[in-house]
C-alpha atoms as a PDB file:
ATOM      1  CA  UNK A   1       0.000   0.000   0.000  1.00  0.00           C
ATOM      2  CA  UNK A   2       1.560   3.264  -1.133  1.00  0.00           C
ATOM      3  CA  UNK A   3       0.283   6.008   0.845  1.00  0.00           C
ATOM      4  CA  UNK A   4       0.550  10.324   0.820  1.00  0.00           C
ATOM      5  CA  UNK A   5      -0.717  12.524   3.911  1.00  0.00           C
ATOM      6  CA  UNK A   6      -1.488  15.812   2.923  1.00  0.00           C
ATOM      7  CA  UNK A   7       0.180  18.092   5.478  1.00  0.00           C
ATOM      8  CA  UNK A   8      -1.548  21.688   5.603  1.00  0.00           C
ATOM      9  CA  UNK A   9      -0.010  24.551   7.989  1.00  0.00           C
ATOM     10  CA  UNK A  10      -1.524  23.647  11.397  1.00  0.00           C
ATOM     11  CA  UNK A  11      -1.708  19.680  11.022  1.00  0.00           C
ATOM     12  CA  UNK A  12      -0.649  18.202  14.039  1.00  0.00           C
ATOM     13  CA  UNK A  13      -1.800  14.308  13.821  1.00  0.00           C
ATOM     14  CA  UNK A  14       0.434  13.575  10.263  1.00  0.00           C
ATOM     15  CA  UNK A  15       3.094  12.218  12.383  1.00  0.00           C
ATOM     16  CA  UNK A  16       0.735  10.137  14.427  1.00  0.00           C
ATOM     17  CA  UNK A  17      -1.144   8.674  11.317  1.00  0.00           C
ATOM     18  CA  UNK A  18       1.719   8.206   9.435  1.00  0.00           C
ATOM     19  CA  UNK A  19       3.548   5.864  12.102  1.00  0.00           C
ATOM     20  CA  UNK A  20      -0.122   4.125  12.239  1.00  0.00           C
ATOM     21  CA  UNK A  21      -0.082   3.798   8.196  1.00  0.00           C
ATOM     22  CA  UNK A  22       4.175   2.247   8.482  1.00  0.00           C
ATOM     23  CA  UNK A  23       3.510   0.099  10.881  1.00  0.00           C
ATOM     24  CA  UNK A  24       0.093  -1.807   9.254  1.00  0.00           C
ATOM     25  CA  UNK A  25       1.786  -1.389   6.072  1.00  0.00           C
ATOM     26  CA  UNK A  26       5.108  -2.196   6.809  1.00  0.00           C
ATOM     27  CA  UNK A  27       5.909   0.708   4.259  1.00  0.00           C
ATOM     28  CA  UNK A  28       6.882   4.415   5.076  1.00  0.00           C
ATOM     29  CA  UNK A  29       4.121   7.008   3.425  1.00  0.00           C
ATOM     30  CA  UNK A  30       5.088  10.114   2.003  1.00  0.00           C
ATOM     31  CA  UNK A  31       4.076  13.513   3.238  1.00  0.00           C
ATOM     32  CA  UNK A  32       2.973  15.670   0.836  1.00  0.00           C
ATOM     33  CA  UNK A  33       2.575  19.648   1.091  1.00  0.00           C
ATOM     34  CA  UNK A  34      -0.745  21.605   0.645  1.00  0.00           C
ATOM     35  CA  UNK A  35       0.657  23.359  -1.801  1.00  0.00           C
ATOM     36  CA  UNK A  36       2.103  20.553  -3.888  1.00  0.00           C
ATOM     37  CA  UNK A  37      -0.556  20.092  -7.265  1.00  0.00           C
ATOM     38  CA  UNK A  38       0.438  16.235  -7.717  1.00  0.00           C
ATOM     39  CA  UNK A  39       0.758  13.032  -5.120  1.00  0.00           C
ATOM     40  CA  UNK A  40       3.346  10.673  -5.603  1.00  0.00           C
ATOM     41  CA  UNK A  41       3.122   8.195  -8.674  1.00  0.00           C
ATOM     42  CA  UNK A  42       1.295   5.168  -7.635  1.00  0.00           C
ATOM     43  CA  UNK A  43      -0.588   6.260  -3.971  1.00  0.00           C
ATOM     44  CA  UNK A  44      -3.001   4.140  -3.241  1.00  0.00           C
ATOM     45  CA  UNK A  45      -4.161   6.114  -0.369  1.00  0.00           C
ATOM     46  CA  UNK A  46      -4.892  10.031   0.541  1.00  0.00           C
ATOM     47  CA  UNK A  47      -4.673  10.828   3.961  1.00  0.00           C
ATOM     48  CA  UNK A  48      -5.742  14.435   5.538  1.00  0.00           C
ATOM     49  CA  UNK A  49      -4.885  14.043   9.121  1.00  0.00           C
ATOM     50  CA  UNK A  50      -6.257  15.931  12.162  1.00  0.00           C
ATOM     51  CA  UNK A  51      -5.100  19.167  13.456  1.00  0.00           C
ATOM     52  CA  UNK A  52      -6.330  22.969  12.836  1.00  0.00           C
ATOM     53  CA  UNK A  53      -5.620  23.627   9.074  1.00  0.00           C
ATOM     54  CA  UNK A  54      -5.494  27.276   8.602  1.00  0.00           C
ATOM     55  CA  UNK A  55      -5.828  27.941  12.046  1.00  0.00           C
ATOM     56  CA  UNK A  56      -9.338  26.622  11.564  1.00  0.00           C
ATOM     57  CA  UNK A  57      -9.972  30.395  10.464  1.00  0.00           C
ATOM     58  CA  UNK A  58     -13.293  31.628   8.564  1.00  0.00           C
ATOM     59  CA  UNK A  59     -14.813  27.562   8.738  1.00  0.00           C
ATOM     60  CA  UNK A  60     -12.476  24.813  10.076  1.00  0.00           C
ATOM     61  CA  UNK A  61     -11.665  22.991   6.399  1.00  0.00           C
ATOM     62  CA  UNK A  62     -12.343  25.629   3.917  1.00  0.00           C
ATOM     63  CA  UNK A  63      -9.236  27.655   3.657  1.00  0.00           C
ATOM     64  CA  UNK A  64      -7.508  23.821   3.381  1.00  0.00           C
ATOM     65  CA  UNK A  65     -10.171  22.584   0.914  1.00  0.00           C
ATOM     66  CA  UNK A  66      -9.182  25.144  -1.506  1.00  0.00           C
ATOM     67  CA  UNK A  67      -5.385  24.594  -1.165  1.00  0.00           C
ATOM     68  CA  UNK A  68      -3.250  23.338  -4.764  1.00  0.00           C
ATOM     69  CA  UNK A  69      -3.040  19.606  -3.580  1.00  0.00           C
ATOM     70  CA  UNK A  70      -7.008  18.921  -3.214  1.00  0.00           C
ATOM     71  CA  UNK A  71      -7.694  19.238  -6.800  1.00  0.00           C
ATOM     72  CA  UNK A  72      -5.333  16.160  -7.283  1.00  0.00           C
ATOM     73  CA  UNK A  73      -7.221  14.556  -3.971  1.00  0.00           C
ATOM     74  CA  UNK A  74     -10.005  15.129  -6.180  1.00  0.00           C
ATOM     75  CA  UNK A  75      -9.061  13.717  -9.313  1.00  0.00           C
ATOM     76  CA  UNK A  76      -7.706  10.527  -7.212  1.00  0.00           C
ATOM     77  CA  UNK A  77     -11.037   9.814  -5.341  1.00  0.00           C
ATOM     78  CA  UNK A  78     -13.011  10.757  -8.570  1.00  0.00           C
ATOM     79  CA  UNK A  79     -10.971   7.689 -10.333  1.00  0.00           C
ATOM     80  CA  UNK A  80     -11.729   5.159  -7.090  1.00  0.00           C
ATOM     81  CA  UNK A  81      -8.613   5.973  -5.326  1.00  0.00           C
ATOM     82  CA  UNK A  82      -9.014   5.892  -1.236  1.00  0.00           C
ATOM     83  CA  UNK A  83      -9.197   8.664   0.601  1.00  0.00           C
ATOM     84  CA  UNK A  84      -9.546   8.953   4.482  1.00  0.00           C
ATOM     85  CA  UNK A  85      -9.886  12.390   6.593  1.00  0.00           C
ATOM     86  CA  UNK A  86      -9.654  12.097  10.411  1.00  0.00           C
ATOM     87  CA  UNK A  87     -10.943  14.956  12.346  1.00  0.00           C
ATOM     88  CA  UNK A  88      -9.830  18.009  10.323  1.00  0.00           C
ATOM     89  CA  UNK A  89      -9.587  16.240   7.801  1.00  0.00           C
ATOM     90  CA  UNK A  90     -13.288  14.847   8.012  1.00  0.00           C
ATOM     91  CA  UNK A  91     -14.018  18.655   8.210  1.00  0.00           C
ATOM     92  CA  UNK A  92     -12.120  19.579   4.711  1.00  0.00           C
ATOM     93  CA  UNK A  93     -13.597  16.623   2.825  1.00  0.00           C
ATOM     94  CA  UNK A  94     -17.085  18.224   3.681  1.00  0.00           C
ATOM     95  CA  UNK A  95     -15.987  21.134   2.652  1.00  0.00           C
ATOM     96  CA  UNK A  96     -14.762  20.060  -0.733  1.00  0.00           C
ATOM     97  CA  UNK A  97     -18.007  17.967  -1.351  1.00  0.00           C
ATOM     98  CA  UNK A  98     -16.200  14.868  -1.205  1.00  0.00           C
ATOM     99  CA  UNK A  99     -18.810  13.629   1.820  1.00  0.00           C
ATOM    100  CA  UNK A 100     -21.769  14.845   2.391  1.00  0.00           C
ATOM    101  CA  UNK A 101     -22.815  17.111   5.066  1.00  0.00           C
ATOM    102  CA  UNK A 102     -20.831  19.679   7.159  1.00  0.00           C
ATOM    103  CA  UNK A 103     -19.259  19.643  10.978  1.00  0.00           C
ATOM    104  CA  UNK A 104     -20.610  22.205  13.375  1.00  0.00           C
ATOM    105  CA  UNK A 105     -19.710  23.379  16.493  1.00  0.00           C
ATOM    106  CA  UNK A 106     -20.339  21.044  19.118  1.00  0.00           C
ATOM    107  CA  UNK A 107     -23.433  21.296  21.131  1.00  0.00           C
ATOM    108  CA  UNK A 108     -22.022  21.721  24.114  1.00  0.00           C
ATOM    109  CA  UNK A 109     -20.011  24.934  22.587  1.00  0.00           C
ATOM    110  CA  UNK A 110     -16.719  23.596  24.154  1.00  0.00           C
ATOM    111  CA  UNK A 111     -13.664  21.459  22.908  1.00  0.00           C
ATOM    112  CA  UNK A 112     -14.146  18.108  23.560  1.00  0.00           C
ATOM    113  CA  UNK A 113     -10.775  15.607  24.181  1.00  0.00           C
ATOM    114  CA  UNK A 114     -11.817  11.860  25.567  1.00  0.00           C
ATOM    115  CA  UNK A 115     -12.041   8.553  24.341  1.00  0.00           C
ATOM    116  CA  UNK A 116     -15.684   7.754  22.841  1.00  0.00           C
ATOM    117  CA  UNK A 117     -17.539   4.550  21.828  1.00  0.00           C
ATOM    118  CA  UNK A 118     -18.213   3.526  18.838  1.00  0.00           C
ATOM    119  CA  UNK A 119     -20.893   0.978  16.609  1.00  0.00           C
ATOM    120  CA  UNK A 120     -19.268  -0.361  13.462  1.00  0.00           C
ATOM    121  CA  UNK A 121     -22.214   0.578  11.201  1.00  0.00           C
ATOM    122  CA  UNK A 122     -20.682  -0.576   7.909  1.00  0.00           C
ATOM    123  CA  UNK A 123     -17.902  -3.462   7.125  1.00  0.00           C
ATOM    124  CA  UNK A 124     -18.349  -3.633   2.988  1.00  0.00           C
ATOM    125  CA  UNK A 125     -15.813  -1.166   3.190  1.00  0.00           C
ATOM    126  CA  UNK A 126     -11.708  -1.057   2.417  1.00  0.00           C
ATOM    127  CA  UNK A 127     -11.507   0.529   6.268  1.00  0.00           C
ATOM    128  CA  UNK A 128     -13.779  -1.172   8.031  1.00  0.00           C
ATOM    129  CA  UNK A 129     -13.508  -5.049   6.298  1.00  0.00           C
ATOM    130  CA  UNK A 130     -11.667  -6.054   9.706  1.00  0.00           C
ATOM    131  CA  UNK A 131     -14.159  -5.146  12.103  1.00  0.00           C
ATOM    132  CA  UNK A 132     -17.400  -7.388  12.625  1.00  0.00           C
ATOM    133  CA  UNK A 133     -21.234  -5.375  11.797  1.00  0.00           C
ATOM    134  CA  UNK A 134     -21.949  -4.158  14.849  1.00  0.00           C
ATOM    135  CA  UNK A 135     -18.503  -4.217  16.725  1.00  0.00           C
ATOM    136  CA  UNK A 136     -18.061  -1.588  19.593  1.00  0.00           C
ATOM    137  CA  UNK A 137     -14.642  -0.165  19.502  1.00  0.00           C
ATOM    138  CA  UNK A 138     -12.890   2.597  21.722  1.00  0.00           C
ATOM    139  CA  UNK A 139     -11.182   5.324  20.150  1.00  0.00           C
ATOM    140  CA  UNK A 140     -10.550   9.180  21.253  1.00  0.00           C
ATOM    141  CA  UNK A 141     -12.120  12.410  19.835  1.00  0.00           C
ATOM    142  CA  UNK A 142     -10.359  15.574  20.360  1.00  0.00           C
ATOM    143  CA  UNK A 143     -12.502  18.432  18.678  1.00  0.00           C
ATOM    144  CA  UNK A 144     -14.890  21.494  18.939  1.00  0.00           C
ATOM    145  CA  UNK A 145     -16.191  21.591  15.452  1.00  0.00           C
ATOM    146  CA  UNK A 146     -17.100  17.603  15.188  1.00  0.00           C
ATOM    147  CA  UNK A 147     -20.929  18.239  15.424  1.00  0.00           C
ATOM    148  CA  UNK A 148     -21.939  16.316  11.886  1.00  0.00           C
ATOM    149  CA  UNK A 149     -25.001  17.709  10.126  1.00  0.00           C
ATOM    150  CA  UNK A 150     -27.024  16.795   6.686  1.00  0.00           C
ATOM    151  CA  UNK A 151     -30.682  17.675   5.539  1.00  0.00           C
ATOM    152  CA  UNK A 152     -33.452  15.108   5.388  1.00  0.00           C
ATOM    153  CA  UNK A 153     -32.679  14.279   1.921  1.00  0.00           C
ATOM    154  CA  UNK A 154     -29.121  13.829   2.320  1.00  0.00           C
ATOM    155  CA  UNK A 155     -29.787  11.580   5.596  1.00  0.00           C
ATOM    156  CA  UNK A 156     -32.203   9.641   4.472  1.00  0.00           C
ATOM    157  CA  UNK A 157     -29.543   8.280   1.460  1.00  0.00           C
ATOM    158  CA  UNK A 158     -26.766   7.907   3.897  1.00  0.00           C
ATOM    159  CA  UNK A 159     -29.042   5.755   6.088  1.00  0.00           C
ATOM    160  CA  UNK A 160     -30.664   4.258   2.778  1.00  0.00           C
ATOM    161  CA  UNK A 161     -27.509   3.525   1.249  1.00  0.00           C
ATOM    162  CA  UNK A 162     -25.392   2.032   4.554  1.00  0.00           C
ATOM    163  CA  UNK A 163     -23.141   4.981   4.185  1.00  0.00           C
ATOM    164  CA  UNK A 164     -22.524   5.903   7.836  1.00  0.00           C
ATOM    165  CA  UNK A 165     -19.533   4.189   9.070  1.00  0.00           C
ATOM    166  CA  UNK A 166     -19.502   4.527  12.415  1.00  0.00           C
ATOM    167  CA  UNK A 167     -21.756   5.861  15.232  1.00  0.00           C
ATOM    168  CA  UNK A 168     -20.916   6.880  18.386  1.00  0.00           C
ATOM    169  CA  UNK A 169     -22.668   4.740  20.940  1.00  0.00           C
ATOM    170  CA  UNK A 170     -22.567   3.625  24.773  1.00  0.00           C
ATOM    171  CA  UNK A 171     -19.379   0.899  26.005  1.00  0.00           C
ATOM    172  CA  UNK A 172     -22.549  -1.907  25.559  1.00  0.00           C
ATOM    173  CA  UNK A 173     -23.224  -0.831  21.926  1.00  0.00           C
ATOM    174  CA  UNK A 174     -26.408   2.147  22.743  1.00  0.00           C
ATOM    175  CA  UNK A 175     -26.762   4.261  20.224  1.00  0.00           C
ATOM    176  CA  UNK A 176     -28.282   7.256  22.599  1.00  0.00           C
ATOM    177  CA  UNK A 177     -27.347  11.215  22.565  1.00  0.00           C
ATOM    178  CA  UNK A 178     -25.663  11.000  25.496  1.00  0.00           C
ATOM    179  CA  UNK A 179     -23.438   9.091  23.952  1.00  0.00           C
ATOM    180  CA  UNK A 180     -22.171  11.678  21.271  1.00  0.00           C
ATOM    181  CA  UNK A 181     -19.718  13.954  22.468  1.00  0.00           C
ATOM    182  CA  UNK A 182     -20.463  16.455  19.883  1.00  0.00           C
ATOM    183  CA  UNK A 183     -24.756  16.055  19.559  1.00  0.00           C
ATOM    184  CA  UNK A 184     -23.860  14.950  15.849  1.00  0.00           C
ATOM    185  CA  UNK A 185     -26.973  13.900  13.885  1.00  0.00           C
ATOM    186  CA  UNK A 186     -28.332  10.373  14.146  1.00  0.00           C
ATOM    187  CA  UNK A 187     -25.009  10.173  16.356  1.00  0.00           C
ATOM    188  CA  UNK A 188     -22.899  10.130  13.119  1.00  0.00           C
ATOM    189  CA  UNK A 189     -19.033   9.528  13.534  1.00  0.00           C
ATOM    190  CA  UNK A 190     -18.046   8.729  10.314  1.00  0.00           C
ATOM    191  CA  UNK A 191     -19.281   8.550   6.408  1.00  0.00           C
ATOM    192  CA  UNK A 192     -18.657   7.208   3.267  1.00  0.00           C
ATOM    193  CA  UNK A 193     -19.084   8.812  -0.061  1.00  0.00           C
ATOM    194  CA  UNK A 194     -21.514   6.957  -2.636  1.00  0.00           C
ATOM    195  CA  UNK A 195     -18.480   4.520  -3.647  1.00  0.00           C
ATOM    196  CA  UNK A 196     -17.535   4.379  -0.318  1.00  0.00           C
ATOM    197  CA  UNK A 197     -13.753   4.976  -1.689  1.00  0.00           C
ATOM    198  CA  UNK A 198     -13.490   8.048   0.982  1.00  0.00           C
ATOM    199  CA  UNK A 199     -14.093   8.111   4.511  1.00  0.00           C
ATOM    200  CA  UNK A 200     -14.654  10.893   6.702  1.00  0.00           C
ATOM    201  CA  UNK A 201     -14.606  10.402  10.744  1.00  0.00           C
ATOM    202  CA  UNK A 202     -14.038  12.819  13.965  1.00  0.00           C
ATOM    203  CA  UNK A 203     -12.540  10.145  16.115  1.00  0.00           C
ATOM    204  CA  UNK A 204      -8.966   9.085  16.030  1.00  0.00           C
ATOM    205  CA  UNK A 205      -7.880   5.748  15.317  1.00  0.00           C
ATOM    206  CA  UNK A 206      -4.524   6.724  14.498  1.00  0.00           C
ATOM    207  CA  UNK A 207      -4.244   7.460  18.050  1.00  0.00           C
ATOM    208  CA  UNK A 208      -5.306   4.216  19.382  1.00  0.00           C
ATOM    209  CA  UNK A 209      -3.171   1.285  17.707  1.00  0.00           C
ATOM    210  CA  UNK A 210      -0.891   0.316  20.641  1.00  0.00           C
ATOM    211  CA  UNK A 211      -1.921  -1.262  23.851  1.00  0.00           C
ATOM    212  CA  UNK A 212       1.013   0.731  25.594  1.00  0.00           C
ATOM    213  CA  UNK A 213      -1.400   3.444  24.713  1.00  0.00           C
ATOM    214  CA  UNK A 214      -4.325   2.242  25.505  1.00  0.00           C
ATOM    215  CA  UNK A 215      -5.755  -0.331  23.254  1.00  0.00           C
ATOM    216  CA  UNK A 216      -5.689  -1.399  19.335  1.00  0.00           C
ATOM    217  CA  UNK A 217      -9.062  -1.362  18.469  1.00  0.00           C
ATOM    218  CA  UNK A 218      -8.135   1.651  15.925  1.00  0.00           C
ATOM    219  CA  UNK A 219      -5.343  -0.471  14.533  1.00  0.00           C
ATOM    220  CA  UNK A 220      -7.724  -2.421  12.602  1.00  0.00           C
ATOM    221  CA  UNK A 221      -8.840  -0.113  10.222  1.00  0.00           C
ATOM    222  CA  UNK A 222      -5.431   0.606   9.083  1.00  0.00           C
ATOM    223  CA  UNK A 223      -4.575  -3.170   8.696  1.00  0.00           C
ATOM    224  CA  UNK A 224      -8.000  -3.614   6.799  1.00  0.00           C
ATOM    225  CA  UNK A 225      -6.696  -0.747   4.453  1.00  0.00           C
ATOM    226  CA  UNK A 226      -3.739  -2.378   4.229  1.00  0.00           C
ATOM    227  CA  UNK A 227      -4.833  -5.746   3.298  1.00  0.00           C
ATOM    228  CA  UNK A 228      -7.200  -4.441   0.511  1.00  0.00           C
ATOM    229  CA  UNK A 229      -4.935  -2.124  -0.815  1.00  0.00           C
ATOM    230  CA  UNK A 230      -1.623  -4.740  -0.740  1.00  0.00           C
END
Protein backbone atom coordinates (compact mmCIF):
# COMPACT_ATOMS: atom_id res chain seq x y z
CA UNK A 1 0.00 0.00 0.00
CA UNK A 2 1.56 3.26 -1.13
CA UNK A 3 0.28 6.01 0.84
CA UNK A 4 0.55 10.32 0.82
CA UNK A 5 -0.72 12.52 3.91
CA UNK A 6 -1.49 15.81 2.92
CA UNK A 7 0.18 18.09 5.48
CA UNK A 8 -1.55 21.69 5.60
CA UNK A 9 -0.01 24.55 7.99
CA UNK A 10 -1.52 23.65 11.40
CA UNK A 11 -1.71 19.68 11.02
CA UNK A 12 -0.65 18.20 14.04
CA UNK A 13 -1.80 14.31 13.82
CA UNK A 14 0.43 13.57 10.26
CA UNK A 15 3.09 12.22 12.38
CA UNK A 16 0.74 10.14 14.43
CA UNK A 17 -1.14 8.67 11.32
CA UNK A 18 1.72 8.21 9.44
CA UNK A 19 3.55 5.86 12.10
CA UNK A 20 -0.12 4.13 12.24
CA UNK A 21 -0.08 3.80 8.20
CA UNK A 22 4.17 2.25 8.48
CA UNK A 23 3.51 0.10 10.88
CA UNK A 24 0.09 -1.81 9.25
CA UNK A 25 1.79 -1.39 6.07
CA UNK A 26 5.11 -2.20 6.81
CA UNK A 27 5.91 0.71 4.26
CA UNK A 28 6.88 4.42 5.08
CA UNK A 29 4.12 7.01 3.42
CA UNK A 30 5.09 10.11 2.00
CA UNK A 31 4.08 13.51 3.24
CA UNK A 32 2.97 15.67 0.84
CA UNK A 33 2.58 19.65 1.09
CA UNK A 34 -0.75 21.61 0.65
CA UNK A 35 0.66 23.36 -1.80
CA UNK A 36 2.10 20.55 -3.89
CA UNK A 37 -0.56 20.09 -7.26
CA UNK A 38 0.44 16.24 -7.72
CA UNK A 39 0.76 13.03 -5.12
CA UNK A 40 3.35 10.67 -5.60
CA UNK A 41 3.12 8.20 -8.67
CA UNK A 42 1.30 5.17 -7.64
CA UNK A 43 -0.59 6.26 -3.97
CA UNK A 44 -3.00 4.14 -3.24
CA UNK A 45 -4.16 6.11 -0.37
CA UNK A 46 -4.89 10.03 0.54
CA UNK A 47 -4.67 10.83 3.96
CA UNK A 48 -5.74 14.44 5.54
CA UNK A 49 -4.89 14.04 9.12
CA UNK A 50 -6.26 15.93 12.16
CA UNK A 51 -5.10 19.17 13.46
CA UNK A 52 -6.33 22.97 12.84
CA UNK A 53 -5.62 23.63 9.07
CA UNK A 54 -5.49 27.28 8.60
CA UNK A 55 -5.83 27.94 12.05
CA UNK A 56 -9.34 26.62 11.56
CA UNK A 57 -9.97 30.40 10.46
CA UNK A 58 -13.29 31.63 8.56
CA UNK A 59 -14.81 27.56 8.74
CA UNK A 60 -12.48 24.81 10.08
CA UNK A 61 -11.66 22.99 6.40
CA UNK A 62 -12.34 25.63 3.92
CA UNK A 63 -9.24 27.66 3.66
CA UNK A 64 -7.51 23.82 3.38
CA UNK A 65 -10.17 22.58 0.91
CA UNK A 66 -9.18 25.14 -1.51
CA UNK A 67 -5.39 24.59 -1.17
CA UNK A 68 -3.25 23.34 -4.76
CA UNK A 69 -3.04 19.61 -3.58
CA UNK A 70 -7.01 18.92 -3.21
CA UNK A 71 -7.69 19.24 -6.80
CA UNK A 72 -5.33 16.16 -7.28
CA UNK A 73 -7.22 14.56 -3.97
CA UNK A 74 -10.01 15.13 -6.18
CA UNK A 75 -9.06 13.72 -9.31
CA UNK A 76 -7.71 10.53 -7.21
CA UNK A 77 -11.04 9.81 -5.34
CA UNK A 78 -13.01 10.76 -8.57
CA UNK A 79 -10.97 7.69 -10.33
CA UNK A 80 -11.73 5.16 -7.09
CA UNK A 81 -8.61 5.97 -5.33
CA UNK A 82 -9.01 5.89 -1.24
CA UNK A 83 -9.20 8.66 0.60
CA UNK A 84 -9.55 8.95 4.48
CA UNK A 85 -9.89 12.39 6.59
CA UNK A 86 -9.65 12.10 10.41
CA UNK A 87 -10.94 14.96 12.35
CA UNK A 88 -9.83 18.01 10.32
CA UNK A 89 -9.59 16.24 7.80
CA UNK A 90 -13.29 14.85 8.01
CA UNK A 91 -14.02 18.66 8.21
CA UNK A 92 -12.12 19.58 4.71
CA UNK A 93 -13.60 16.62 2.82
CA UNK A 94 -17.09 18.22 3.68
CA UNK A 95 -15.99 21.13 2.65
CA UNK A 96 -14.76 20.06 -0.73
CA UNK A 97 -18.01 17.97 -1.35
CA UNK A 98 -16.20 14.87 -1.21
CA UNK A 99 -18.81 13.63 1.82
CA UNK A 100 -21.77 14.85 2.39
CA UNK A 101 -22.81 17.11 5.07
CA UNK A 102 -20.83 19.68 7.16
CA UNK A 103 -19.26 19.64 10.98
CA UNK A 104 -20.61 22.20 13.38
CA UNK A 105 -19.71 23.38 16.49
CA UNK A 106 -20.34 21.04 19.12
CA UNK A 107 -23.43 21.30 21.13
CA UNK A 108 -22.02 21.72 24.11
CA UNK A 109 -20.01 24.93 22.59
CA UNK A 110 -16.72 23.60 24.15
CA UNK A 111 -13.66 21.46 22.91
CA UNK A 112 -14.15 18.11 23.56
CA UNK A 113 -10.77 15.61 24.18
CA UNK A 114 -11.82 11.86 25.57
CA UNK A 115 -12.04 8.55 24.34
CA UNK A 116 -15.68 7.75 22.84
CA UNK A 117 -17.54 4.55 21.83
CA UNK A 118 -18.21 3.53 18.84
CA UNK A 119 -20.89 0.98 16.61
CA UNK A 120 -19.27 -0.36 13.46
CA UNK A 121 -22.21 0.58 11.20
CA UNK A 122 -20.68 -0.58 7.91
CA UNK A 123 -17.90 -3.46 7.13
CA UNK A 124 -18.35 -3.63 2.99
CA UNK A 125 -15.81 -1.17 3.19
CA UNK A 126 -11.71 -1.06 2.42
CA UNK A 127 -11.51 0.53 6.27
CA UNK A 128 -13.78 -1.17 8.03
CA UNK A 129 -13.51 -5.05 6.30
CA UNK A 130 -11.67 -6.05 9.71
CA UNK A 131 -14.16 -5.15 12.10
CA UNK A 132 -17.40 -7.39 12.62
CA UNK A 133 -21.23 -5.38 11.80
CA UNK A 134 -21.95 -4.16 14.85
CA UNK A 135 -18.50 -4.22 16.72
CA UNK A 136 -18.06 -1.59 19.59
CA UNK A 137 -14.64 -0.16 19.50
CA UNK A 138 -12.89 2.60 21.72
CA UNK A 139 -11.18 5.32 20.15
CA UNK A 140 -10.55 9.18 21.25
CA UNK A 141 -12.12 12.41 19.83
CA UNK A 142 -10.36 15.57 20.36
CA UNK A 143 -12.50 18.43 18.68
CA UNK A 144 -14.89 21.49 18.94
CA UNK A 145 -16.19 21.59 15.45
CA UNK A 146 -17.10 17.60 15.19
CA UNK A 147 -20.93 18.24 15.42
CA UNK A 148 -21.94 16.32 11.89
CA UNK A 149 -25.00 17.71 10.13
CA UNK A 150 -27.02 16.80 6.69
CA UNK A 151 -30.68 17.68 5.54
CA UNK A 152 -33.45 15.11 5.39
CA UNK A 153 -32.68 14.28 1.92
CA UNK A 154 -29.12 13.83 2.32
CA UNK A 155 -29.79 11.58 5.60
CA UNK A 156 -32.20 9.64 4.47
CA UNK A 157 -29.54 8.28 1.46
CA UNK A 158 -26.77 7.91 3.90
CA UNK A 159 -29.04 5.75 6.09
CA UNK A 160 -30.66 4.26 2.78
CA UNK A 161 -27.51 3.52 1.25
CA UNK A 162 -25.39 2.03 4.55
CA UNK A 163 -23.14 4.98 4.18
CA UNK A 164 -22.52 5.90 7.84
CA UNK A 165 -19.53 4.19 9.07
CA UNK A 166 -19.50 4.53 12.42
CA UNK A 167 -21.76 5.86 15.23
CA UNK A 168 -20.92 6.88 18.39
CA UNK A 169 -22.67 4.74 20.94
CA UNK A 170 -22.57 3.63 24.77
CA UNK A 171 -19.38 0.90 26.01
CA UNK A 172 -22.55 -1.91 25.56
CA UNK A 173 -23.22 -0.83 21.93
CA UNK A 174 -26.41 2.15 22.74
CA UNK A 175 -26.76 4.26 20.22
CA UNK A 176 -28.28 7.26 22.60
CA UNK A 177 -27.35 11.21 22.57
CA UNK A 178 -25.66 11.00 25.50
CA UNK A 179 -23.44 9.09 23.95
CA UNK A 180 -22.17 11.68 21.27
CA UNK A 181 -19.72 13.95 22.47
CA UNK A 182 -20.46 16.46 19.88
CA UNK A 183 -24.76 16.06 19.56
CA UNK A 184 -23.86 14.95 15.85
CA UNK A 185 -26.97 13.90 13.89
CA UNK A 186 -28.33 10.37 14.15
CA UNK A 187 -25.01 10.17 16.36
CA UNK A 188 -22.90 10.13 13.12
CA UNK A 189 -19.03 9.53 13.53
CA UNK A 190 -18.05 8.73 10.31
CA UNK A 191 -19.28 8.55 6.41
CA UNK A 192 -18.66 7.21 3.27
CA UNK A 193 -19.08 8.81 -0.06
CA UNK A 194 -21.51 6.96 -2.64
CA UNK A 195 -18.48 4.52 -3.65
CA UNK A 196 -17.53 4.38 -0.32
CA UNK A 197 -13.75 4.98 -1.69
CA UNK A 198 -13.49 8.05 0.98
CA UNK A 199 -14.09 8.11 4.51
CA UNK A 200 -14.65 10.89 6.70
CA UNK A 201 -14.61 10.40 10.74
CA UNK A 202 -14.04 12.82 13.96
CA UNK A 203 -12.54 10.14 16.12
CA UNK A 204 -8.97 9.08 16.03
CA UNK A 205 -7.88 5.75 15.32
CA UNK A 206 -4.52 6.72 14.50
CA UNK A 207 -4.24 7.46 18.05
CA UNK A 208 -5.31 4.22 19.38
CA UNK A 209 -3.17 1.29 17.71
CA UNK A 210 -0.89 0.32 20.64
CA UNK A 211 -1.92 -1.26 23.85
CA UNK A 212 1.01 0.73 25.59
CA UNK A 213 -1.40 3.44 24.71
CA UNK A 214 -4.33 2.24 25.50
CA UNK A 215 -5.75 -0.33 23.25
CA UNK A 216 -5.69 -1.40 19.33
CA UNK A 217 -9.06 -1.36 18.47
CA UNK A 218 -8.14 1.65 15.93
CA UNK A 219 -5.34 -0.47 14.53
CA UNK A 220 -7.72 -2.42 12.60
CA UNK A 221 -8.84 -0.11 10.22
CA UNK A 222 -5.43 0.61 9.08
CA UNK A 223 -4.58 -3.17 8.70
CA UNK A 224 -8.00 -3.61 6.80
CA UNK A 225 -6.70 -0.75 4.45
CA UNK A 226 -3.74 -2.38 4.23
CA UNK A 227 -4.83 -5.75 3.30
CA UNK A 228 -7.20 -4.44 0.51
CA UNK A 229 -4.94 -2.12 -0.82
CA UNK A 230 -1.62 -4.74 -0.74
Amino acid sequence: MKAAVVVFPGSNRERDVALALKRASYTTPAYVWHGDSELPAGTDLVVLPGGFSYGDYLRCGAMAALSPVMRAVKEHAARGGHVIGICNGFQILAEAGLVPGVLMRNASLRFVCRDVHLRVEATNSAYTAGYQPGQVIRVPVAHAEGNYFADDEVLKRLEGEGRVAFRYCTEDGDVVPEASPNGAINNIAGVFNEGRNVLGMMPHPENMTEAVVGGTDGAILFDSLAKALA
